[in-house]
C-alpha atoms as a PDB file:
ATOM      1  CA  UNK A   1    -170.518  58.242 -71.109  1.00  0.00           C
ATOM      2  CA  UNK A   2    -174.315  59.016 -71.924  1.00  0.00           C
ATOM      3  CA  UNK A   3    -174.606  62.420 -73.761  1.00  0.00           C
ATOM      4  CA  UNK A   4    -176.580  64.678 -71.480  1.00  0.00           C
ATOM      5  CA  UNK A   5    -180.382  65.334 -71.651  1.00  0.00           C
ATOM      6  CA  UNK A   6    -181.113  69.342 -72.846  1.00  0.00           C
ATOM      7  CA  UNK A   7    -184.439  70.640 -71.583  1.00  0.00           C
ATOM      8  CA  UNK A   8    -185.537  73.691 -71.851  1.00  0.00           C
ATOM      9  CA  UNK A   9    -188.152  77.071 -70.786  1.00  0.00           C
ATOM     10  CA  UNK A  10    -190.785  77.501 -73.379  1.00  0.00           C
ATOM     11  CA  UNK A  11    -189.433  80.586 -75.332  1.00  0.00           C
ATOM     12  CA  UNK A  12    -185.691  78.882 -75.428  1.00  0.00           C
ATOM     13  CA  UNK A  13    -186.867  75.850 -76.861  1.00  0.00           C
ATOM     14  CA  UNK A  14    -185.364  76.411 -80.213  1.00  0.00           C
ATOM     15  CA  UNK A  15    -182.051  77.549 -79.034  1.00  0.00           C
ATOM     16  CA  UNK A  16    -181.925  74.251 -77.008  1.00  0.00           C
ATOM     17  CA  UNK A  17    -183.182  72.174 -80.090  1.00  0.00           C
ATOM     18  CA  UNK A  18    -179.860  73.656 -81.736  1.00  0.00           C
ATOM     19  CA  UNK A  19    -177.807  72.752 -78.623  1.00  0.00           C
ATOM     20  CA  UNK A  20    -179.184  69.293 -78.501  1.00  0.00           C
ATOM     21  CA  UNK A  21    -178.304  68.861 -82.172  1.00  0.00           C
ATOM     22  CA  UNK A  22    -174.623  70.359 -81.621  1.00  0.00           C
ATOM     23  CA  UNK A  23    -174.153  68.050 -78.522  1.00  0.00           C
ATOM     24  CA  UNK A  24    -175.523  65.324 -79.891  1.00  0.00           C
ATOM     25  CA  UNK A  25    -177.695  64.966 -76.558  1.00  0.00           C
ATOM     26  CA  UNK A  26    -180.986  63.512 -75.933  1.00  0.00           C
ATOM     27  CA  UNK A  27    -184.148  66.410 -75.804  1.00  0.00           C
ATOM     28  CA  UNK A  28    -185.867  66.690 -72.602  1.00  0.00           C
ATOM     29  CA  UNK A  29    -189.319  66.587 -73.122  1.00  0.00           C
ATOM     30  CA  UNK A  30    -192.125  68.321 -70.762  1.00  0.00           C
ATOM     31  CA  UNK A  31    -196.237  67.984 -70.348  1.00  0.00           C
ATOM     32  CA  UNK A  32    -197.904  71.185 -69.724  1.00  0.00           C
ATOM     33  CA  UNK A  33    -201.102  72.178 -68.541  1.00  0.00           C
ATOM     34  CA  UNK A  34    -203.032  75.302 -68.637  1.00  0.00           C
ATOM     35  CA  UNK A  35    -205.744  75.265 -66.311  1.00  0.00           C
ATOM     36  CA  UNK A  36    -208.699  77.094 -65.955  1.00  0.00           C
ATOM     37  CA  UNK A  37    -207.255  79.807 -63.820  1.00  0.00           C
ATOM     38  CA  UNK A  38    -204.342  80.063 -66.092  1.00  0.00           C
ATOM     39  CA  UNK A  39    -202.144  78.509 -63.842  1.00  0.00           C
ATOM     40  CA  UNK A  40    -199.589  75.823 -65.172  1.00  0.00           C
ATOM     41  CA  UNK A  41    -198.492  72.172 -64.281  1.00  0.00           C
ATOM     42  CA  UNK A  42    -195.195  70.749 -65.523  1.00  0.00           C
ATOM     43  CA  UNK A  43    -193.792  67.353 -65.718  1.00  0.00           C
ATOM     44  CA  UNK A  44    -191.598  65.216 -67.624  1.00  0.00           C
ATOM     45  CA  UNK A  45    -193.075  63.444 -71.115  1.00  0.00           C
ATOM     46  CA  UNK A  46    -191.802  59.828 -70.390  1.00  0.00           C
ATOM     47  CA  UNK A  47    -193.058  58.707 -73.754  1.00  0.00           C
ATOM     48  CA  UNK A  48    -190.325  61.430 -74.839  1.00  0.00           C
ATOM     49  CA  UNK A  49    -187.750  61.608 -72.914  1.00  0.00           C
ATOM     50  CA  UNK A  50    -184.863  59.332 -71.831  1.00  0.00           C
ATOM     51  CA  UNK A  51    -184.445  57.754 -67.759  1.00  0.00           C
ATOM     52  CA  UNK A  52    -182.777  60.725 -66.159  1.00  0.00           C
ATOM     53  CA  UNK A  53    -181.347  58.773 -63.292  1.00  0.00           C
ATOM     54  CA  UNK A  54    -177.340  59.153 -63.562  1.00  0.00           C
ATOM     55  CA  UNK A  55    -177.889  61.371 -66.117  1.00  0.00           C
ATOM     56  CA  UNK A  56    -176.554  64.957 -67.052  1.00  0.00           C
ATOM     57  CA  UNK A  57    -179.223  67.447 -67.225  1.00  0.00           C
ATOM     58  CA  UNK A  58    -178.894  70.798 -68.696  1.00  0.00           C
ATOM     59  CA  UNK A  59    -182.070  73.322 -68.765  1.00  0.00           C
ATOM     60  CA  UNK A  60    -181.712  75.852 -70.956  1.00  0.00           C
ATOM     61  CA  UNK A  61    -183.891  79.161 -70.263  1.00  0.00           C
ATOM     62  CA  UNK A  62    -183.531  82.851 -70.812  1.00  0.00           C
ATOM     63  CA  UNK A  63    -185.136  84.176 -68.233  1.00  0.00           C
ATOM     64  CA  UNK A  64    -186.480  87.512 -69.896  1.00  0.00           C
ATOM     65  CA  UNK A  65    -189.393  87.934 -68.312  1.00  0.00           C
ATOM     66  CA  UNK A  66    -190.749  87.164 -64.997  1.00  0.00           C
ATOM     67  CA  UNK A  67    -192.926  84.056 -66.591  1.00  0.00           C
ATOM     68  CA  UNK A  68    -189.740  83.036 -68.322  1.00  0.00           C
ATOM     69  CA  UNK A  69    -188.024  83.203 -64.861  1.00  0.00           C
ATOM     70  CA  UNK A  70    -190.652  81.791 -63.046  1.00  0.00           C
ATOM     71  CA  UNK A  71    -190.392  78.520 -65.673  1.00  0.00           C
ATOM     72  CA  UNK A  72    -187.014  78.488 -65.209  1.00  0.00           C
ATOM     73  CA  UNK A  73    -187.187  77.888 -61.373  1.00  0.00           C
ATOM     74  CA  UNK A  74    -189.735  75.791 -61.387  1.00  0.00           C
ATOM     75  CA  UNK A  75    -187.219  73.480 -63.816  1.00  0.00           C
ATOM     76  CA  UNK A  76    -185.270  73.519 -61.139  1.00  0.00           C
ATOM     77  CA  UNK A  77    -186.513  72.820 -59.132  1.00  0.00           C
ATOM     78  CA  UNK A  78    -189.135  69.515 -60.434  1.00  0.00           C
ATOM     79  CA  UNK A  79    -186.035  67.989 -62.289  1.00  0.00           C
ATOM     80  CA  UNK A  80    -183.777  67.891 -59.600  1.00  0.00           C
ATOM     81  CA  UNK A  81    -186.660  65.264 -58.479  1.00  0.00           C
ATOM     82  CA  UNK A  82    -185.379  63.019 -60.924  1.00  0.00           C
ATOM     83  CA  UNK A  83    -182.209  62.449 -59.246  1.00  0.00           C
ATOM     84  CA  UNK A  84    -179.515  63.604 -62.104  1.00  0.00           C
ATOM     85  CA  UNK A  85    -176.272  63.242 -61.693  1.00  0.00           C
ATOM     86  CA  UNK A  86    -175.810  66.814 -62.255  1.00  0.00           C
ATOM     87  CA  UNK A  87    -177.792  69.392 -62.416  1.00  0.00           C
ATOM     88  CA  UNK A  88    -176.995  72.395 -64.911  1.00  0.00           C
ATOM     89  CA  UNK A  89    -178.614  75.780 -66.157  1.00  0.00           C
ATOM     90  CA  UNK A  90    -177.535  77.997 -68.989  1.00  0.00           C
ATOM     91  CA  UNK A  91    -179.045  81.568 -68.507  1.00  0.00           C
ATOM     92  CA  UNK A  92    -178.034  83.027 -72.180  1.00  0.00           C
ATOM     93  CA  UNK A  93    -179.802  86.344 -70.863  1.00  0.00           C
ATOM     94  CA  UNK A  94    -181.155  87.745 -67.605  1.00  0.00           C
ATOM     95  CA  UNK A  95    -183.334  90.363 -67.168  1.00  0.00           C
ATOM     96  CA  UNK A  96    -183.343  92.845 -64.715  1.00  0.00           C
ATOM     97  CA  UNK A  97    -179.409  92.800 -65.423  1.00  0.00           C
ATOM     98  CA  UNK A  98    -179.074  96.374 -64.940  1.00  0.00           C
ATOM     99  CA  UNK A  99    -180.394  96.351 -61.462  1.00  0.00           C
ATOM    100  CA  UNK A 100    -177.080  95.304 -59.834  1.00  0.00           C
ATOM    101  CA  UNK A 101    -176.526  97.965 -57.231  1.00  0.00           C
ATOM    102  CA  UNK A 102    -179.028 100.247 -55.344  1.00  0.00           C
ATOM    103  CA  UNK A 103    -179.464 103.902 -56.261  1.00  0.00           C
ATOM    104  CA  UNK A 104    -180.584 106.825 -55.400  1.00  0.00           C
ATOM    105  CA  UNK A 105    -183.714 106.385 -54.561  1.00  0.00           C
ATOM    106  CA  UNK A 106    -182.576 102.961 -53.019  1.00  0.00           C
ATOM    107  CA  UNK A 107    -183.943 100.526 -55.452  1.00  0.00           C
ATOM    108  CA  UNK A 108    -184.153  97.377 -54.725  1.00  0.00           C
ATOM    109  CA  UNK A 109    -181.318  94.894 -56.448  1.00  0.00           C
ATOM    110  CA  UNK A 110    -183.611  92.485 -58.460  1.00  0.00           C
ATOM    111  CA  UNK A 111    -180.709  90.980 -60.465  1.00  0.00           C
ATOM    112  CA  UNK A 112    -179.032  90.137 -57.983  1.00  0.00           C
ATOM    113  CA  UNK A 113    -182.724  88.963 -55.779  1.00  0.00           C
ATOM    114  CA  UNK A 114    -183.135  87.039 -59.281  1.00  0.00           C
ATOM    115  CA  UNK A 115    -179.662  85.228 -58.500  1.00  0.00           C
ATOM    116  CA  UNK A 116    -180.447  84.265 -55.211  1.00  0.00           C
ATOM    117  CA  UNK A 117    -183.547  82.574 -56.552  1.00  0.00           C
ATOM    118  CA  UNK A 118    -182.048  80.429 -58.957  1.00  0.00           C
ATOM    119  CA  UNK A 119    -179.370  79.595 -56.439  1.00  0.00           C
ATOM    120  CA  UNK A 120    -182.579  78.424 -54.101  1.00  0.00           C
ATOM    121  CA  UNK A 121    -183.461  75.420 -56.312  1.00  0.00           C
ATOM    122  CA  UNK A 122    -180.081  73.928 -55.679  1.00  0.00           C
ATOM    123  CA  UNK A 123    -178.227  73.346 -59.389  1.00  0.00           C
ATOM    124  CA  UNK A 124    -175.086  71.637 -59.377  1.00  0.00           C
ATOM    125  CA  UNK A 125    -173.955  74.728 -61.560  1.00  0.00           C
ATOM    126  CA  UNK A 126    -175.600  78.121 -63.360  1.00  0.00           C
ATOM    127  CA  UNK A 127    -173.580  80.133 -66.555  1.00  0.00           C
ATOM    128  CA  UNK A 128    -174.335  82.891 -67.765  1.00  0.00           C
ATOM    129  CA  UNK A 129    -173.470  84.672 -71.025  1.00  0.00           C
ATOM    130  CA  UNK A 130    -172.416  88.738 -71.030  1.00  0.00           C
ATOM    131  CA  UNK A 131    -174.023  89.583 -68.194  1.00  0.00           C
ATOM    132  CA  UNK A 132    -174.818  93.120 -67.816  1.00  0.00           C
ATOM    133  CA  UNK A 133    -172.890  93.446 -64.504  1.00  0.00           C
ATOM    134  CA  UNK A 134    -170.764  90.643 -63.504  1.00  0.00           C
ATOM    135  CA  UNK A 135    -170.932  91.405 -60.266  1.00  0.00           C
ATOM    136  CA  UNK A 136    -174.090  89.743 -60.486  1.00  0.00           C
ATOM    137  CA  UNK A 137    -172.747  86.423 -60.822  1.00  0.00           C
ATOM    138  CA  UNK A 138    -170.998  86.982 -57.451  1.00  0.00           C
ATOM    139  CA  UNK A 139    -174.720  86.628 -55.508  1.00  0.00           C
ATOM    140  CA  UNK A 140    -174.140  83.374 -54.092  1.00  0.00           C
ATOM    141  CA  UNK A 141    -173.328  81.028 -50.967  1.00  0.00           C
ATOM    142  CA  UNK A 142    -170.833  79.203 -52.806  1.00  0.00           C
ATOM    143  CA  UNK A 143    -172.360  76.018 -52.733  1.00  0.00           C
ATOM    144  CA  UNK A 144    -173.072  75.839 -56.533  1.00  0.00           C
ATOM    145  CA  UNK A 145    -170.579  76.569 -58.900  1.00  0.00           C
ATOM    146  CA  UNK A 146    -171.804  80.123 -60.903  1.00  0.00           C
ATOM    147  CA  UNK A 147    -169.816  80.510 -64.455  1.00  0.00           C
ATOM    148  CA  UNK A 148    -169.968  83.754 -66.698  1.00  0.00           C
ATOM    149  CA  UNK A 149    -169.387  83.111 -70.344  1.00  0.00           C
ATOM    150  CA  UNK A 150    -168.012  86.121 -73.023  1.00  0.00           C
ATOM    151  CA  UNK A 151    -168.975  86.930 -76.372  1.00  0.00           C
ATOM    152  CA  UNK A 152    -165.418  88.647 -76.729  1.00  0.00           C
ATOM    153  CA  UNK A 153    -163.989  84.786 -78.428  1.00  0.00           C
ATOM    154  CA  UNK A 154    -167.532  84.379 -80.628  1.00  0.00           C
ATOM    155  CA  UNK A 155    -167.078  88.290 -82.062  1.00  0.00           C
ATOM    156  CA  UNK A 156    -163.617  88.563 -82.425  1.00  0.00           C
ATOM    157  CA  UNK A 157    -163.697  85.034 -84.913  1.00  0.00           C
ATOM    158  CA  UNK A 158    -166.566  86.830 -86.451  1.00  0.00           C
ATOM    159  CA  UNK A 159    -164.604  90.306 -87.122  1.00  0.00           C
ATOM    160  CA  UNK A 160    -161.618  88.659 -88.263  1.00  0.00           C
ATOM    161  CA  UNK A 161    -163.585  87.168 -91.141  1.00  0.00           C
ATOM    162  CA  UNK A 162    -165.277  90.669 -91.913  1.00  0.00           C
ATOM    163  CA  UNK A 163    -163.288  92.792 -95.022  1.00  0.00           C
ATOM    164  CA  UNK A 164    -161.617  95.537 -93.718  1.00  0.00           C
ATOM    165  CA  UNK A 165    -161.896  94.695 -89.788  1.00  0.00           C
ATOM    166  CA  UNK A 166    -157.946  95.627 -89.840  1.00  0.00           C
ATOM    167  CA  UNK A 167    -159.476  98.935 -90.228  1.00  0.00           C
ATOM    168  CA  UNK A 168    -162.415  99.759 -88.204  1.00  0.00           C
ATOM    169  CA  UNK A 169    -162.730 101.699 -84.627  1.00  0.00           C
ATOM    170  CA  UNK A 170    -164.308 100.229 -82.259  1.00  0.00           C
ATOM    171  CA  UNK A 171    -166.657 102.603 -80.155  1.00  0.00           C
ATOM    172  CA  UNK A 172    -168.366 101.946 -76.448  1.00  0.00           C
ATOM    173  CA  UNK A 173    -171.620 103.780 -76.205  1.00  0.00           C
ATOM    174  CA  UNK A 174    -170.244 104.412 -72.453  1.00  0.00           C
ATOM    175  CA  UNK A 175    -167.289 103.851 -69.933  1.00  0.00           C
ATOM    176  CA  UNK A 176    -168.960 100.515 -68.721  1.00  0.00           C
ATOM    177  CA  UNK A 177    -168.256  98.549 -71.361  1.00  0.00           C
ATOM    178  CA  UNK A 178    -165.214 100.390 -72.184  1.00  0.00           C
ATOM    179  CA  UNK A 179    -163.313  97.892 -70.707  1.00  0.00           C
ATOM    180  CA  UNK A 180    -164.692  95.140 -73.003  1.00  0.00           C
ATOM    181  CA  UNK A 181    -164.184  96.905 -76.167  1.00  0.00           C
ATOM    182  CA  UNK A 182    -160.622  97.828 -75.497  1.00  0.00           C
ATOM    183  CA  UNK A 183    -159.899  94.289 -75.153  1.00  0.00           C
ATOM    184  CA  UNK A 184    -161.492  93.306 -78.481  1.00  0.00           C
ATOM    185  CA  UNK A 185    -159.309  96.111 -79.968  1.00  0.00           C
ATOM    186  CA  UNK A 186    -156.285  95.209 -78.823  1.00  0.00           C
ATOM    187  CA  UNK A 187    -157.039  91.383 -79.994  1.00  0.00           C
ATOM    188  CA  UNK A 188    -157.994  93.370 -83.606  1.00  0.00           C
ATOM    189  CA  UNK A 189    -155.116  95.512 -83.414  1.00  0.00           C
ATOM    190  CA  UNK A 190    -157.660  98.518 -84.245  1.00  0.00           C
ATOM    191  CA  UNK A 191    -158.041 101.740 -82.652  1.00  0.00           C
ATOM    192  CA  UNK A 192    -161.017 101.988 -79.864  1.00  0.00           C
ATOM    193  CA  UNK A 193    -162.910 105.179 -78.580  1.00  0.00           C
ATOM    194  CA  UNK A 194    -164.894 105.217 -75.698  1.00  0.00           C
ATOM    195  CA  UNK A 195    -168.173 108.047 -75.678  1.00  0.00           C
ATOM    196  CA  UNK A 196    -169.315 109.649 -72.725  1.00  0.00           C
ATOM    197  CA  UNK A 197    -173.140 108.941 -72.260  1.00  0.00           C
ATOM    198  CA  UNK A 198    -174.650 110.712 -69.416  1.00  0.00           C
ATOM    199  CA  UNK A 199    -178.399 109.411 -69.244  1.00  0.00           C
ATOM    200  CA  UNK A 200    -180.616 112.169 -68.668  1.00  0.00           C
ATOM    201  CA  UNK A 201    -183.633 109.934 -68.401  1.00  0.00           C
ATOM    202  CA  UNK A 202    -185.101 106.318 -69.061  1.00  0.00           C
ATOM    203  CA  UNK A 203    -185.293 107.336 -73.170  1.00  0.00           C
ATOM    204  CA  UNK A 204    -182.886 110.324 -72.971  1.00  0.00           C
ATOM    205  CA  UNK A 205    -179.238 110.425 -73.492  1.00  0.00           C
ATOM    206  CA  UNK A 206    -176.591 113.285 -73.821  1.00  0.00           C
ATOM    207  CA  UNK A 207    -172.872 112.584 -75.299  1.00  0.00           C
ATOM    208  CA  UNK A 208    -169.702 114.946 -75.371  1.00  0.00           C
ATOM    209  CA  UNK A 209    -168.000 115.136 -78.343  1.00  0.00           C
ATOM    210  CA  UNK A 210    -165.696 112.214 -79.780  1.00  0.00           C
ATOM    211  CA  UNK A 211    -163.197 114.671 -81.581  1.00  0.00           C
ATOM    212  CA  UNK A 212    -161.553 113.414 -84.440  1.00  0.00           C
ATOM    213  CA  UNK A 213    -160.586 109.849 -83.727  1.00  0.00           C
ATOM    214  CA  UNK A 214    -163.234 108.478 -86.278  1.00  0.00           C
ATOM    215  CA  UNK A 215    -163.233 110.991 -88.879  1.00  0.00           C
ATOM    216  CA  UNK A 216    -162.757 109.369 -92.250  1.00  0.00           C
ATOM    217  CA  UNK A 217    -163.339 105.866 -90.538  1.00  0.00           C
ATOM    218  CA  UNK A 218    -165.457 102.695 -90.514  1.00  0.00           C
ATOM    219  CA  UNK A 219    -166.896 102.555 -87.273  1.00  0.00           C
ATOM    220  CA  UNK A 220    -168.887 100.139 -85.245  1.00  0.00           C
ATOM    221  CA  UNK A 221    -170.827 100.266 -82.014  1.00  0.00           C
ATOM    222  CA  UNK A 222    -171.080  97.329 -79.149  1.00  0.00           C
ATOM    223  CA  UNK A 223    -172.718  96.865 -76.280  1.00  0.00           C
ATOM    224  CA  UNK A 224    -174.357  93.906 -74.247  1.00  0.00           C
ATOM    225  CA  UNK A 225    -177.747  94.807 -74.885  1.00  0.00           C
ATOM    226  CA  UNK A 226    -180.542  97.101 -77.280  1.00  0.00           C
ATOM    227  CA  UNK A 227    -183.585  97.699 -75.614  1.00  0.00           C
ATOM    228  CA  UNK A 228    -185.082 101.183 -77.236  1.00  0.00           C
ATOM    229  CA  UNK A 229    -182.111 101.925 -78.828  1.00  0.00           C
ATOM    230  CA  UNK A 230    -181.821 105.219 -78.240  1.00  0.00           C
ATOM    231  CA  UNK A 231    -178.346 105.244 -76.724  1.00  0.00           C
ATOM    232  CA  UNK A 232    -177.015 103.385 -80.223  1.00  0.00           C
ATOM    233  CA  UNK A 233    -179.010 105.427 -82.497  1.00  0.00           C
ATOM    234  CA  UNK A 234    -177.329 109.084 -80.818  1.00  0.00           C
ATOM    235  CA  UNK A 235    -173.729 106.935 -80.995  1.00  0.00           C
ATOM    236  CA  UNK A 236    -174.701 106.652 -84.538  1.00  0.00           C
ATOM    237  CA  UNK A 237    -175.331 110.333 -85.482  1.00  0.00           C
ATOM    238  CA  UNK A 238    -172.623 111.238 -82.951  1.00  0.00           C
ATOM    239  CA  UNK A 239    -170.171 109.641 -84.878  1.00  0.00           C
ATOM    240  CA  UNK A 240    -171.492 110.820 -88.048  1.00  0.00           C
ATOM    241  CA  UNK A 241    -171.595 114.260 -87.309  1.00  0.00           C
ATOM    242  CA  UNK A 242    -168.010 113.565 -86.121  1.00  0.00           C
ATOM    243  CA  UNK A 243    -166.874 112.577 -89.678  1.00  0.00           C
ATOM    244  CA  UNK A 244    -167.235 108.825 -89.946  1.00  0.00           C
ATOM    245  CA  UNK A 245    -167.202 107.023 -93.072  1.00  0.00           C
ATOM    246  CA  UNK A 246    -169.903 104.893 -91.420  1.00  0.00           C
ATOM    247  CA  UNK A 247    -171.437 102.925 -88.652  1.00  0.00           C
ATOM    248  CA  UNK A 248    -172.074  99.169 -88.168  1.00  0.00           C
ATOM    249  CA  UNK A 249    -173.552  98.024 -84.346  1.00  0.00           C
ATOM    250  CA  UNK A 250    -173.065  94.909 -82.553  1.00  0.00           C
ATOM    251  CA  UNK A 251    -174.968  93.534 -79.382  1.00  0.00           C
ATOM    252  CA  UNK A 252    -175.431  90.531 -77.659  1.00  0.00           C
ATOM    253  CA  UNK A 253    -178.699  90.567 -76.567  1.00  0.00           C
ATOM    254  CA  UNK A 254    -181.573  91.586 -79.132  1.00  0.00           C
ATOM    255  CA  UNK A 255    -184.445  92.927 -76.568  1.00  0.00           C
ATOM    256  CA  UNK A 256    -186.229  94.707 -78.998  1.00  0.00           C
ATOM    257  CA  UNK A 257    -189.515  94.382 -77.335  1.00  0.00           C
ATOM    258  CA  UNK A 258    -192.016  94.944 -80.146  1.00  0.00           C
ATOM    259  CA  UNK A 259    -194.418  97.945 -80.586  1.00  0.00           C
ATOM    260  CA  UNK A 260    -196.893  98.479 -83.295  1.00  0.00           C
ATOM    261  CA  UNK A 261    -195.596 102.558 -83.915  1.00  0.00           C
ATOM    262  CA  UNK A 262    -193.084 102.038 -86.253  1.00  0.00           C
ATOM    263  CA  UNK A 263    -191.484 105.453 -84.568  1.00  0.00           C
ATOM    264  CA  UNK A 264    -191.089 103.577 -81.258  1.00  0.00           C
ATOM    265  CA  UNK A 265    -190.054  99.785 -82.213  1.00  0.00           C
ATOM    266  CA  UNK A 266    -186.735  99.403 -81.591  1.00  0.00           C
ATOM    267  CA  UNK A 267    -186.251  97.038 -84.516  1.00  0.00           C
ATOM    268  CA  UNK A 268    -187.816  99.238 -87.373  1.00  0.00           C
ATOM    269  CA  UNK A 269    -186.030 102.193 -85.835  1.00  0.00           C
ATOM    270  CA  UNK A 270    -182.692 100.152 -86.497  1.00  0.00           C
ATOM    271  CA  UNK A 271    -184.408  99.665 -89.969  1.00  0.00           C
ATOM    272  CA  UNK A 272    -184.499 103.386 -90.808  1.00  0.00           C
ATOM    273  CA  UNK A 273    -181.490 104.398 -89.230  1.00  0.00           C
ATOM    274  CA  UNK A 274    -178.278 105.692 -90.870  1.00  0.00           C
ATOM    275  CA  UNK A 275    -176.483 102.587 -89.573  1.00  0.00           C
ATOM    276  CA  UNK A 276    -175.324  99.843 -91.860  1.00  0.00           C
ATOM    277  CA  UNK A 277    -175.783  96.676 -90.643  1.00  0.00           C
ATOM    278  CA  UNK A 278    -176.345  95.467 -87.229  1.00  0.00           C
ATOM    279  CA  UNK A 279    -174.750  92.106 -85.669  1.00  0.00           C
ATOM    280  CA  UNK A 280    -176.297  90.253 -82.819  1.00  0.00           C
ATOM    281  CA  UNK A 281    -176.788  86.559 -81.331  1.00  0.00           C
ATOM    282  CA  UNK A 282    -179.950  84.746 -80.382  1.00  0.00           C
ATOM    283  CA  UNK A 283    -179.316  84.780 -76.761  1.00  0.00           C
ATOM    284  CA  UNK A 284    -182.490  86.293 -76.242  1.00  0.00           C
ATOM    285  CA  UNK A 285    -185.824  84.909 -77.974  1.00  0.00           C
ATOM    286  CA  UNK A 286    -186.728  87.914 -79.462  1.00  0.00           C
ATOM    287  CA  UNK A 287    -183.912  87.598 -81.913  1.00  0.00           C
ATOM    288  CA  UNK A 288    -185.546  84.835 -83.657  1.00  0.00           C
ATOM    289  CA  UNK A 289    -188.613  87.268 -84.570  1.00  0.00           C
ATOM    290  CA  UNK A 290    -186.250  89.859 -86.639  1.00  0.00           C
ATOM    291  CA  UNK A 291    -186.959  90.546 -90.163  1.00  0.00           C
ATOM    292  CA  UNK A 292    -185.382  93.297 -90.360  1.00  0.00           C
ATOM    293  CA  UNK A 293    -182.403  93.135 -93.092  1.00  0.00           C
ATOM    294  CA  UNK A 294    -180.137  94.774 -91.542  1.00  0.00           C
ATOM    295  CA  UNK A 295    -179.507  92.302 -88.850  1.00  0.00           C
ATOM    296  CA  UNK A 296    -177.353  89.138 -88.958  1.00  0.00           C
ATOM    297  CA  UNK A 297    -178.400  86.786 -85.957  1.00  0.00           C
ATOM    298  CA  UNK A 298    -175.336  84.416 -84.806  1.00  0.00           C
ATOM    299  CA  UNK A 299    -176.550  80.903 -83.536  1.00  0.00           C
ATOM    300  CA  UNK A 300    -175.046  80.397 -79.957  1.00  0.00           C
ATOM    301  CA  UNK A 301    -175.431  76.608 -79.925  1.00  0.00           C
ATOM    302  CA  UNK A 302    -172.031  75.954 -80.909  1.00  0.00           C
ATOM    303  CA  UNK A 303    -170.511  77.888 -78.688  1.00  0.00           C
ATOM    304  CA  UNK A 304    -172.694  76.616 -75.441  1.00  0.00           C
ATOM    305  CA  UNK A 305    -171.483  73.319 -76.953  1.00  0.00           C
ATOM    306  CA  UNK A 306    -168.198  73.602 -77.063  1.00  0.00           C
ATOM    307  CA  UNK A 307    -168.606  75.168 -73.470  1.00  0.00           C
ATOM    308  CA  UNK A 308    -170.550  72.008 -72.364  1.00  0.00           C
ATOM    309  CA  UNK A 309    -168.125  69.539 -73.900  1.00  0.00           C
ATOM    310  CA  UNK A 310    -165.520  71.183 -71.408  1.00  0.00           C
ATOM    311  CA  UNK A 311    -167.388  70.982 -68.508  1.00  0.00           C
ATOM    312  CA  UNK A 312    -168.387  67.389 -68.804  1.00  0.00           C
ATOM    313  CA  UNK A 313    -164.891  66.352 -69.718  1.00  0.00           C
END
């Protein structure tokens, strides 16, 4: 069997060079052109890139942005042209994630309108990794197979390896992704504590009081995603105040969107902070910009791999 043919949206182009290596696949190639109007034409590089009739195609692409998204789409959509034999996208992140459900002022549901789009160009099968909601996943007509892929196996391996993970707590910033955590703990065997963020505004958060679980402890925070990081940094000095020995934080997806005040970028706010060290995956481009370090970035290439290999039998 022909190893499959990895193409990918400009910003995931690295990640998918690692995938490509870890697959031992073939690297799509693409021409682009910017014209005049800053508009964009894509097509396949034939001096680059294998036949793709009968051939597995994968695009890689997280769609962080609406360009990103757009790109994505438009992958889609021009390589299913080409008359694969399959047809498959990996979304390692999706934006608009935490859009999933209307509120009260009756916002529209773009991650789930986002879906729908994707769904539109007619892949043989879209996965996503630690979606926000996984509800989101559920968006579809059935006709294309939608898979949702966990960090839980990736950061449990990566714990067990860690000195003294036998004696950390685990801590969700909310009841969300409670669920999540107390799984990891009981695969640990560590304590778990779950704080009660109420968000009082779009940079705001408030927290009751975590008692004495963690005093005396090694703690460390996860959630899917950083953006600001405001709600990690009050976990942080939460469970400080509370009497922990200290705080490490884990999240999948590094947002971090830059800002030239070191007071408001997320990433030298991290920096600065009381917490220790900070684990997170390059599932999102942005993590291959950090300097910070504080951070470790885990490659997701083998995993996707490994998750490929399974698919394609």
């Amino acid at each position: 069997m022909n190893p499959p043919v990895v193409f990918a949206t400009a910003t995931s182009a690295a990640l998918a060079d690692d995938l490509a290596r870890e697959l031992g696949a073939d690297r799509g190639r693409l021409l682009v052109e910017t014209f005049p109007d800053q508009e964009t034409g894509h097509r396949v590089d034939p001096a680059a890139t294998p036949d793709l009739r009968r051939r597995d195609v994968v695009i890689l692409g997280a769609a962080e942005n609406d360009a990103s998204y757009l790109e994505l789409c438009d992958l889609l959509a021009g390589l299913r042209d080409h008359h694969p034999a399959s047809l498959r996208a990996m979304v390692p992140y999706l934006y608009c994630s935490t859009q999933e459900r209307p509120g009260p002022k009756r916002e529209f549901t773009k991650a789930l309108n986002r879906v729908r789009g994707l769904l539109a160009m007619h892949p043989d099968q879209i996965t996503f990794f630690d979606l926000h909601a996984q509800g989101v996943k559920d968006a579809h007509d059935g006709r294309a197979r939608v898979e949702h892929l966990s960090s839980e196996d990736l950061v449990v391996n990566l714990l067990k390896r860690r000195p003294g993970a036998d004696r950390l707590v685990l801590v969700s910033p909310d009841a969300g992704r409670g669920e999540w955590v107390q799984s990891l703990a009981r695969r640990l065997g560590v304590p778990y504590v779950i704080a009660d963020k109420r968000r009082l505004s779009g940079d705001a958060v408030s927290m009751a009081h975590l008692g004495r679980q963690v005093e005396g402890r090694e703690t460390l925070v996860f959630d899917d995603m950083c953006r600001k990081g405001t709600t990690l940094l009050t976990t942080a000095h939460l469970l400080l105040e509370a009497g922990a020995r200290s705080v490490d934080a884990a999240f999948t997806h590094a947002v971090l969107p830059t800002h030239p005040d070191p007071a408001e970028d997320p990433e030298a706010r991290l920096q600065a902070s009381p917490i220790r060290a900070v684990l997170t995956t390059d599932s999102h481009p942005r993590a291959r910009s950090i300097r910070s370090p504080k951070f470790t970035v885990t490659p997701l290439a083998p995993m996707l791999a490994d998750y490929l290999r399974k698919c394609m039998g």
